[in-house]
N, C-alpha and C. Protein backbone atom coordinates (compact mmCIF):
# COMPACT_ATOMS: atom_id res chain seq x y z
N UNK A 1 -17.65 8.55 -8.46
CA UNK A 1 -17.02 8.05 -7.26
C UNK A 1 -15.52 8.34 -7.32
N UNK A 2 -14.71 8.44 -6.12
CA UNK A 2 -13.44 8.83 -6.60
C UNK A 2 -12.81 7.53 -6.31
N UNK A 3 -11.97 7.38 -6.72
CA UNK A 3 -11.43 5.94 -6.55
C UNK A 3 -9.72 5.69 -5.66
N UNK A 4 -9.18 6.24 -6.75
CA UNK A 4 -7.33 6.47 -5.74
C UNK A 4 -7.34 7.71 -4.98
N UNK A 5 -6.98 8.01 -3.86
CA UNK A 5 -6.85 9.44 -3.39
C UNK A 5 -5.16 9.66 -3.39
N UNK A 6 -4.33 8.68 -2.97
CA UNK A 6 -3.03 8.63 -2.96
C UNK A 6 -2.00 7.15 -2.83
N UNK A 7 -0.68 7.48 -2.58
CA UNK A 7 0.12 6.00 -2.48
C UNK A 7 -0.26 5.92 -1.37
N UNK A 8 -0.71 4.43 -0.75
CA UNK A 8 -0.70 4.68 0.62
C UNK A 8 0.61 3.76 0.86
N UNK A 9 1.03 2.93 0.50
CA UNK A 9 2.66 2.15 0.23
C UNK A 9 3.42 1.79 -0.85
N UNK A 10 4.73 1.77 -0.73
CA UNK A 10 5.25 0.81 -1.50
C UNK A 10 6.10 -0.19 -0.79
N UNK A 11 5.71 -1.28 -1.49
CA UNK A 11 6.81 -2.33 -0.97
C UNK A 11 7.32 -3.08 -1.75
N UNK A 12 9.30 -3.20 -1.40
CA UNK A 12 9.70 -3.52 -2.17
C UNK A 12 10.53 -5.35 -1.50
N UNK A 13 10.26 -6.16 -2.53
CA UNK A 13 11.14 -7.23 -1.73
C UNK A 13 12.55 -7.49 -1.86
N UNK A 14 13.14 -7.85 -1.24
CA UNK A 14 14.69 -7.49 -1.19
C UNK A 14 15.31 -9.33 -1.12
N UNK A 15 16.46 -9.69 -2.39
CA UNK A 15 16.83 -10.73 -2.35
C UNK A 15 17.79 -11.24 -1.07
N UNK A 16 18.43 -9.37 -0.10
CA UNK A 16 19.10 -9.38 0.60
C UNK A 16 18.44 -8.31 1.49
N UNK A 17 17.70 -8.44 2.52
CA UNK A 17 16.95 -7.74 3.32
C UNK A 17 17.96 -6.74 4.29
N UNK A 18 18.79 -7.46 4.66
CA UNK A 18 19.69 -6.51 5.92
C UNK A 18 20.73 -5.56 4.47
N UNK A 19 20.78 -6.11 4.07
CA UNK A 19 21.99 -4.92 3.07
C UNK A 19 20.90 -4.04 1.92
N UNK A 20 20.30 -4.65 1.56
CA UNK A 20 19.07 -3.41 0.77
C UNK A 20 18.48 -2.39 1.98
N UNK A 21 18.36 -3.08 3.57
CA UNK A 21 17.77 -1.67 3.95
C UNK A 21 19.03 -1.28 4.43
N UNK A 22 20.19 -1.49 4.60
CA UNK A 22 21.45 -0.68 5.07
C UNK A 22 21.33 0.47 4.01
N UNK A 23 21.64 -0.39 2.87
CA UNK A 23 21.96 0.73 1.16
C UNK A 23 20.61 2.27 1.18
N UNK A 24 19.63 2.02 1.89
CA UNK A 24 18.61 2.86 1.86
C UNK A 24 18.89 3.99 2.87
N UNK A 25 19.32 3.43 4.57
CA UNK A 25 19.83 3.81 5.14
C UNK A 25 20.73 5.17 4.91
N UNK A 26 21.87 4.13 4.31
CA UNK A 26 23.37 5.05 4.21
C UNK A 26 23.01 6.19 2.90
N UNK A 27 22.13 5.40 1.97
CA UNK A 27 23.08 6.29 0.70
C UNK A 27 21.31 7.41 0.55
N UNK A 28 20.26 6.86 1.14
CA UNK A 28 18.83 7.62 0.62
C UNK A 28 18.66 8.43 2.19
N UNK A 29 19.03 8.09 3.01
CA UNK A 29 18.37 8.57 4.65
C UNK A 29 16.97 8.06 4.92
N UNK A 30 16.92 7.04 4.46
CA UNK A 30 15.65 6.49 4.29
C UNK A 30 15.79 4.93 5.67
N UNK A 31 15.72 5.32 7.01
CA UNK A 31 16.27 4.34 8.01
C UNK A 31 14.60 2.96 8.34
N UNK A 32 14.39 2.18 7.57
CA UNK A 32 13.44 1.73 7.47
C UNK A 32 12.53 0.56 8.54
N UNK A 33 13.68 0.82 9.32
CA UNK A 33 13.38 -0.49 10.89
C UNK A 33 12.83 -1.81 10.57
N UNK A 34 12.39 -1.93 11.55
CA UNK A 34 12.07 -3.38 11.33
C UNK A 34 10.19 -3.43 10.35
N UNK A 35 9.36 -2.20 10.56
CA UNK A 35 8.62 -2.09 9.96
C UNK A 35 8.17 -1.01 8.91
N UNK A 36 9.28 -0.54 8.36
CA UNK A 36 9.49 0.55 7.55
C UNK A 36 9.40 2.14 8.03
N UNK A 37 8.89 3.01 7.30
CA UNK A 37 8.88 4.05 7.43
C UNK A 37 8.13 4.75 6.64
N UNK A 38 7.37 6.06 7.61
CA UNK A 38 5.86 6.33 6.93
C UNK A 38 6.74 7.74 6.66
N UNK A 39 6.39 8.23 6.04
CA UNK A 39 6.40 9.71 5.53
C UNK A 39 5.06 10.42 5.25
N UNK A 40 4.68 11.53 5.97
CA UNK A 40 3.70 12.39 6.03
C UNK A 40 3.87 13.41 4.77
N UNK A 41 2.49 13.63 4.91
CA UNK A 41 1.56 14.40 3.87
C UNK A 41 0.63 15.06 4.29
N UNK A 42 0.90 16.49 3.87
CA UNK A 42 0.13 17.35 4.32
C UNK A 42 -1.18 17.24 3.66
N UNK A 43 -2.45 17.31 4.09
CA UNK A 43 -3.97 17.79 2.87
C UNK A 43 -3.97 18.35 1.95
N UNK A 44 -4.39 17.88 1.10
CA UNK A 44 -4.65 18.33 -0.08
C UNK A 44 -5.84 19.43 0.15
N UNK A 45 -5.41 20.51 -1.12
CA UNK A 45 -6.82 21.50 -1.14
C UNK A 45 -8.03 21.26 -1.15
N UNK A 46 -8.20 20.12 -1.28
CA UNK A 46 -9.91 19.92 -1.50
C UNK A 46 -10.12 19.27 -0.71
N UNK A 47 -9.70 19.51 1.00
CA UNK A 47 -10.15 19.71 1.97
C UNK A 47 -10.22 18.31 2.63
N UNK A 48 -9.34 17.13 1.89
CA UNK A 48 -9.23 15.56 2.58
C UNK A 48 -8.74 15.75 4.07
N UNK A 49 -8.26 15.03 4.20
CA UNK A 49 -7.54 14.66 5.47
C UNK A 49 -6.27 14.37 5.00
N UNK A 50 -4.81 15.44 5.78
CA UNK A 50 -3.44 14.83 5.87
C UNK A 50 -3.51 12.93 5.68
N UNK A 51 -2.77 12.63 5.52
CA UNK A 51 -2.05 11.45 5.32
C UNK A 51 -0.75 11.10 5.35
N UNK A 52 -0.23 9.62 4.70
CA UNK A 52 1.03 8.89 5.13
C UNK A 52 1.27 8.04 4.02
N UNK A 53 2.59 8.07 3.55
CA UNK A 53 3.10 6.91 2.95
C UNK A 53 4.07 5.97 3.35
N UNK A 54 3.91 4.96 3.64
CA UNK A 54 4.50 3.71 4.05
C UNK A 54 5.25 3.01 2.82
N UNK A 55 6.62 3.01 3.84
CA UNK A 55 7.73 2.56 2.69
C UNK A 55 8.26 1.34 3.57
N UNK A 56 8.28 0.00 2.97
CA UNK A 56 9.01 -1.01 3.78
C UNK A 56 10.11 -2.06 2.67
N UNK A 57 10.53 -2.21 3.34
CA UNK A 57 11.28 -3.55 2.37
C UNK A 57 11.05 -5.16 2.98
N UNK A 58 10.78 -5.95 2.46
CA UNK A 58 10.23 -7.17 2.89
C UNK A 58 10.81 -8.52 2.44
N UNK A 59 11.40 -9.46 3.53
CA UNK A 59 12.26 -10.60 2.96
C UNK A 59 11.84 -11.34 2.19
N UNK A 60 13.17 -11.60 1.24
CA UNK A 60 12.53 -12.52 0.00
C UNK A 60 11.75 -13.59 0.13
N UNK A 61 11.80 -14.19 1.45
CA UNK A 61 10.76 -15.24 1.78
C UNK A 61 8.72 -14.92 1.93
N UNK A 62 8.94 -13.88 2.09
CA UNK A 62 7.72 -12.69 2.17
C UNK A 62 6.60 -13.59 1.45
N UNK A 63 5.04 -14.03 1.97
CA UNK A 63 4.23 -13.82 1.18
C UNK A 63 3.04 -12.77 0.97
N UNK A 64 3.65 -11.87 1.64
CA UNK A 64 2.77 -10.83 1.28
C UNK A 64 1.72 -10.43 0.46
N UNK A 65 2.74 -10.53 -0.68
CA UNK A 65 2.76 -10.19 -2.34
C UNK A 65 3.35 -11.49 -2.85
N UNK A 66 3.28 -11.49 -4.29
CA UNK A 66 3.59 -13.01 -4.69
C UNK A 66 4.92 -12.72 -4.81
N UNK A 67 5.84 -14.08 -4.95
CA UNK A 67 7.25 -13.89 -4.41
C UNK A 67 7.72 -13.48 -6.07
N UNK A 68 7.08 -13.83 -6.98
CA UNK A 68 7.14 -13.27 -8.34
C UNK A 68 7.52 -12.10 -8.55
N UNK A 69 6.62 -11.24 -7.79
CA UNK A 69 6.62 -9.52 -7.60
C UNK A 69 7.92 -8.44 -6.85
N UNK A 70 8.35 -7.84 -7.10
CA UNK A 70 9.25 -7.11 -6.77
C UNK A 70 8.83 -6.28 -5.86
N UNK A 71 8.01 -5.59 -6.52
CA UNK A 71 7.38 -4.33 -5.44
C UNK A 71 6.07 -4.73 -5.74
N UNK A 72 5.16 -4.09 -4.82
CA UNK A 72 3.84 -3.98 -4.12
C UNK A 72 3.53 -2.34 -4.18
N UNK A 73 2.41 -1.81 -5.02
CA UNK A 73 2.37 -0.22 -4.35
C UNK A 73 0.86 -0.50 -3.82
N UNK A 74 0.39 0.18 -2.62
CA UNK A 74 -0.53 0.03 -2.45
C UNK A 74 -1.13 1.90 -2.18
N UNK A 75 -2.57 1.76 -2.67
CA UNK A 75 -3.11 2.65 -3.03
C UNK A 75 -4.32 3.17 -2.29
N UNK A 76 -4.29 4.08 -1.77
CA UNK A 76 -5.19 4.88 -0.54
C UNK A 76 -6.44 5.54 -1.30
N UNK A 77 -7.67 4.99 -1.01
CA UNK A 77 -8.99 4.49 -1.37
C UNK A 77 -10.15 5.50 -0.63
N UNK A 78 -10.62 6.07 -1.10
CA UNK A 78 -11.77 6.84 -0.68
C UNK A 78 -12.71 5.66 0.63
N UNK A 79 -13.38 4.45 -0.45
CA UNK A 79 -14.48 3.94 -0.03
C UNK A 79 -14.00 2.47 -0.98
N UNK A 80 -13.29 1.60 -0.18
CA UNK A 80 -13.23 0.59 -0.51
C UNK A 80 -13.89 -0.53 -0.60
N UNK A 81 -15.07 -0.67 -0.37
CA UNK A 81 -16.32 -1.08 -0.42
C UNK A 81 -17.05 -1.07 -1.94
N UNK A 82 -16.80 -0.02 -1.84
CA UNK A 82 -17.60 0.95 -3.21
C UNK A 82 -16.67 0.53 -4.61
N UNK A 83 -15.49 0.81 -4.57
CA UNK A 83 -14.19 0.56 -5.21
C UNK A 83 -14.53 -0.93 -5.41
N UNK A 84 -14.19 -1.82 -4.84
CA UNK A 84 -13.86 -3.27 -4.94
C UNK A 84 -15.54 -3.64 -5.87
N UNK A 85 -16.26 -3.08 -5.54
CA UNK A 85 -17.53 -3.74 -6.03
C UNK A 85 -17.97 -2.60 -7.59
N UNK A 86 -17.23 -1.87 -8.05
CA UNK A 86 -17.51 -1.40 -9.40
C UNK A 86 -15.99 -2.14 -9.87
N UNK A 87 -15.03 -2.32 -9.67
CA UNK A 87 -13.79 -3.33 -10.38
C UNK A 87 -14.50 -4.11 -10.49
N UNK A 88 -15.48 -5.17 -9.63
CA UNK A 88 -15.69 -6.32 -9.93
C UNK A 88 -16.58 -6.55 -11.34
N UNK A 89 -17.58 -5.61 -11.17
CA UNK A 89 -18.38 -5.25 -12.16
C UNK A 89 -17.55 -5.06 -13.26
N UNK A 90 -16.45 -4.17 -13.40
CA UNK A 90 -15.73 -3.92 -15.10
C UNK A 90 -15.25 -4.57 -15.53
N UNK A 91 -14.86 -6.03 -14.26
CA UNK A 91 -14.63 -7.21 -15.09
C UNK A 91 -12.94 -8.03 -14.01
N UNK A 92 -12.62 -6.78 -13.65
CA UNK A 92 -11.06 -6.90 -13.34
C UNK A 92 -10.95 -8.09 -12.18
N UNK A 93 -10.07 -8.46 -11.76
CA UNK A 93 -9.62 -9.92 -10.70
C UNK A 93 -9.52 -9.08 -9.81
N UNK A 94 -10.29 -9.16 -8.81
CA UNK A 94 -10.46 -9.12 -7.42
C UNK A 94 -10.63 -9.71 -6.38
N UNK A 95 -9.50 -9.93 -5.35
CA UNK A 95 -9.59 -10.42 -4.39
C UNK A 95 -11.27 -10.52 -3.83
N UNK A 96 -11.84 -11.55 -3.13
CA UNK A 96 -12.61 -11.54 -2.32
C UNK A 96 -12.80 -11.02 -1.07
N UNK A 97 -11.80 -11.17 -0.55
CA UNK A 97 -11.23 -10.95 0.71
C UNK A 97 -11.30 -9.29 1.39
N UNK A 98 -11.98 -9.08 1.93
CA UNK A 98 -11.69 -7.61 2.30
C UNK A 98 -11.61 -7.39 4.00
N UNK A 99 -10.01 -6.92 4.06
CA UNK A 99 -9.53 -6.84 5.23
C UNK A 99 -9.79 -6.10 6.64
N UNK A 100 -10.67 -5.97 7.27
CA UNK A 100 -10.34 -4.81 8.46
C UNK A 100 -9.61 -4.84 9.83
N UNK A 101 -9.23 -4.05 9.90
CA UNK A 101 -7.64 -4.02 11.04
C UNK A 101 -7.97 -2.52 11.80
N UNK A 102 -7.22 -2.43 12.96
CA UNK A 102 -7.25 -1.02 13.13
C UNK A 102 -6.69 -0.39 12.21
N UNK A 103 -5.90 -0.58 11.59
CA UNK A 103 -5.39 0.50 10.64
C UNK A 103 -6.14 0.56 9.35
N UNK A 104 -7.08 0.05 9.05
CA UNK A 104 -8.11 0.18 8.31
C UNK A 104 -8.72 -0.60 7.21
N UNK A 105 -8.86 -0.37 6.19
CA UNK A 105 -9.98 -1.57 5.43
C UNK A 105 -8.50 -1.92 4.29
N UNK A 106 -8.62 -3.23 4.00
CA UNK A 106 -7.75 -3.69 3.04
C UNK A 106 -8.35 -4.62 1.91
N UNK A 107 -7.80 -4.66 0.97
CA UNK A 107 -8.40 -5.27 -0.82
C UNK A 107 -7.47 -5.09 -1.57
N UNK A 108 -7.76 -6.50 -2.42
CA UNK A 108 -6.53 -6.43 -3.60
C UNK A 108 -7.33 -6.33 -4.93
N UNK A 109 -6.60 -6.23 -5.72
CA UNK A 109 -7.03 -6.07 -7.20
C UNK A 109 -5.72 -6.67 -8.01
N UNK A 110 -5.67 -7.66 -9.33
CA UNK A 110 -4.25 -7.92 -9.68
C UNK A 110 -4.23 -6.97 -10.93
N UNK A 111 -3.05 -6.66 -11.61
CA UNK A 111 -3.94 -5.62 -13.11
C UNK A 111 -3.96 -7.05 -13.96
N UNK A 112 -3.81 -6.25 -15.06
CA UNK A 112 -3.90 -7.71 -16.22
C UNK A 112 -2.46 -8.45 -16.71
N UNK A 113 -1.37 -7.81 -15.53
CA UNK A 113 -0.20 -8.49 -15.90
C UNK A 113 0.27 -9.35 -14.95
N UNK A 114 -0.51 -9.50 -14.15
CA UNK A 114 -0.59 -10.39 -13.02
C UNK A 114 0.27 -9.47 -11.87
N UNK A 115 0.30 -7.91 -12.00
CA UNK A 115 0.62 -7.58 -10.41
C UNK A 115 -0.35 -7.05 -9.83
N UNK A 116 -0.12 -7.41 -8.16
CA UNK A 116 -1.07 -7.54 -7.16
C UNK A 116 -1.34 -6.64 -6.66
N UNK A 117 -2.21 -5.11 -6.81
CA UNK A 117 -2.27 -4.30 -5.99
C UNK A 117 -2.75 -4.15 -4.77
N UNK A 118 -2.70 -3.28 -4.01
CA UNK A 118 -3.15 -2.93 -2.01
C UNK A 118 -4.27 -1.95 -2.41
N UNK A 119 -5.47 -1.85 -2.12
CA UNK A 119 -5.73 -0.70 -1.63
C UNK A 119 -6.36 -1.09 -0.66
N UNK A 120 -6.26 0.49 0.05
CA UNK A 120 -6.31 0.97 1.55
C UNK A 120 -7.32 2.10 1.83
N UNK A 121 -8.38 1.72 2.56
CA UNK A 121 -9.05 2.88 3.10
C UNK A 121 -8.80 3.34 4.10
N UNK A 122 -7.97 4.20 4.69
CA UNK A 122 -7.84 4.25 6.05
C UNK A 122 -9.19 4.40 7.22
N UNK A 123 -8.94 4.11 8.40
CA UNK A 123 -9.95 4.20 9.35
C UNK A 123 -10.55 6.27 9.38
N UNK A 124 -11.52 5.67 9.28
CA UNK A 124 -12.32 7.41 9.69
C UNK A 124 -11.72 8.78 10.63
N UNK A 125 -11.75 9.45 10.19
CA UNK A 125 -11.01 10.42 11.07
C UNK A 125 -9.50 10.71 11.73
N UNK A 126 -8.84 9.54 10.97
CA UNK A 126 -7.13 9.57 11.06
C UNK A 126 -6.61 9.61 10.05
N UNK A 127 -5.43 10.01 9.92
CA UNK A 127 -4.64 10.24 9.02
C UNK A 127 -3.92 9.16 8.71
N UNK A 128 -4.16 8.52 9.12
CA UNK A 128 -3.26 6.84 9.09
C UNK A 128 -1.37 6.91 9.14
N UNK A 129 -1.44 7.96 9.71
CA UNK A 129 0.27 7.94 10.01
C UNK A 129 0.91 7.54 11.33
């Protein structure tokens, strides 16, 4: 089964939200709005589908992610279905919870140091950008 195909985010939380995304802004060209900013990806050779990475910064009040956590990467999933139910089996902490949205299927996994990963299946036939 394949399991990661790519990043599908990172998120980072910011103790100072308006001046961490200015600093990204000015000094990276990285202009992150009010809901970040996706950056495209062309297909890979083995014939996937283009894709997107989503970059946001998120106020320290955020529960997104635990307020413990700094960053969040979340990880773009073949078959998250499939995924969430062989983790569960190898033993690892897995959310119960499995999300669907238009923008597509969502699940967490924590590793063994207590950070919280995303993965993301995107919806069928889009590139999720």
């Amino acid at each position: 089964m394949t399991r990661v195909t790519g990043i599908g985010g990172v998120f980072i939380r910011a103790k100072d939200h308006a001046r961490l995304s200015e600093w990204y802004r000015v000094h990276l060209d990285i202009d992150a709005g009010e809901w970040g900013k996706t950056f495209q990806w062309d297909a890979p050779k083995d014939g996937a589908e283009p894709g997107s990475t989503a970059w946001s910064i998120f106020k320290p009040e955020s529960t997104y992610f635990p307020t413990s956590q700094a960053v969040m990467i979340n990880y773009r999933v073949a078959d998250l279905r499939a995924l969430v139910a062989a983790l569960k089996a190898e033993g690892c902490n897995v959310d119960d919870k499995i999300e669907e949205t238009d923008f597509g299927k969502f699940g967490w996994v924590t590793d063994p140091e207590g950070n919280r990963i995303e993965l993301w299946e995107p919806p069928k036939g889009q590139s999720a950008g």
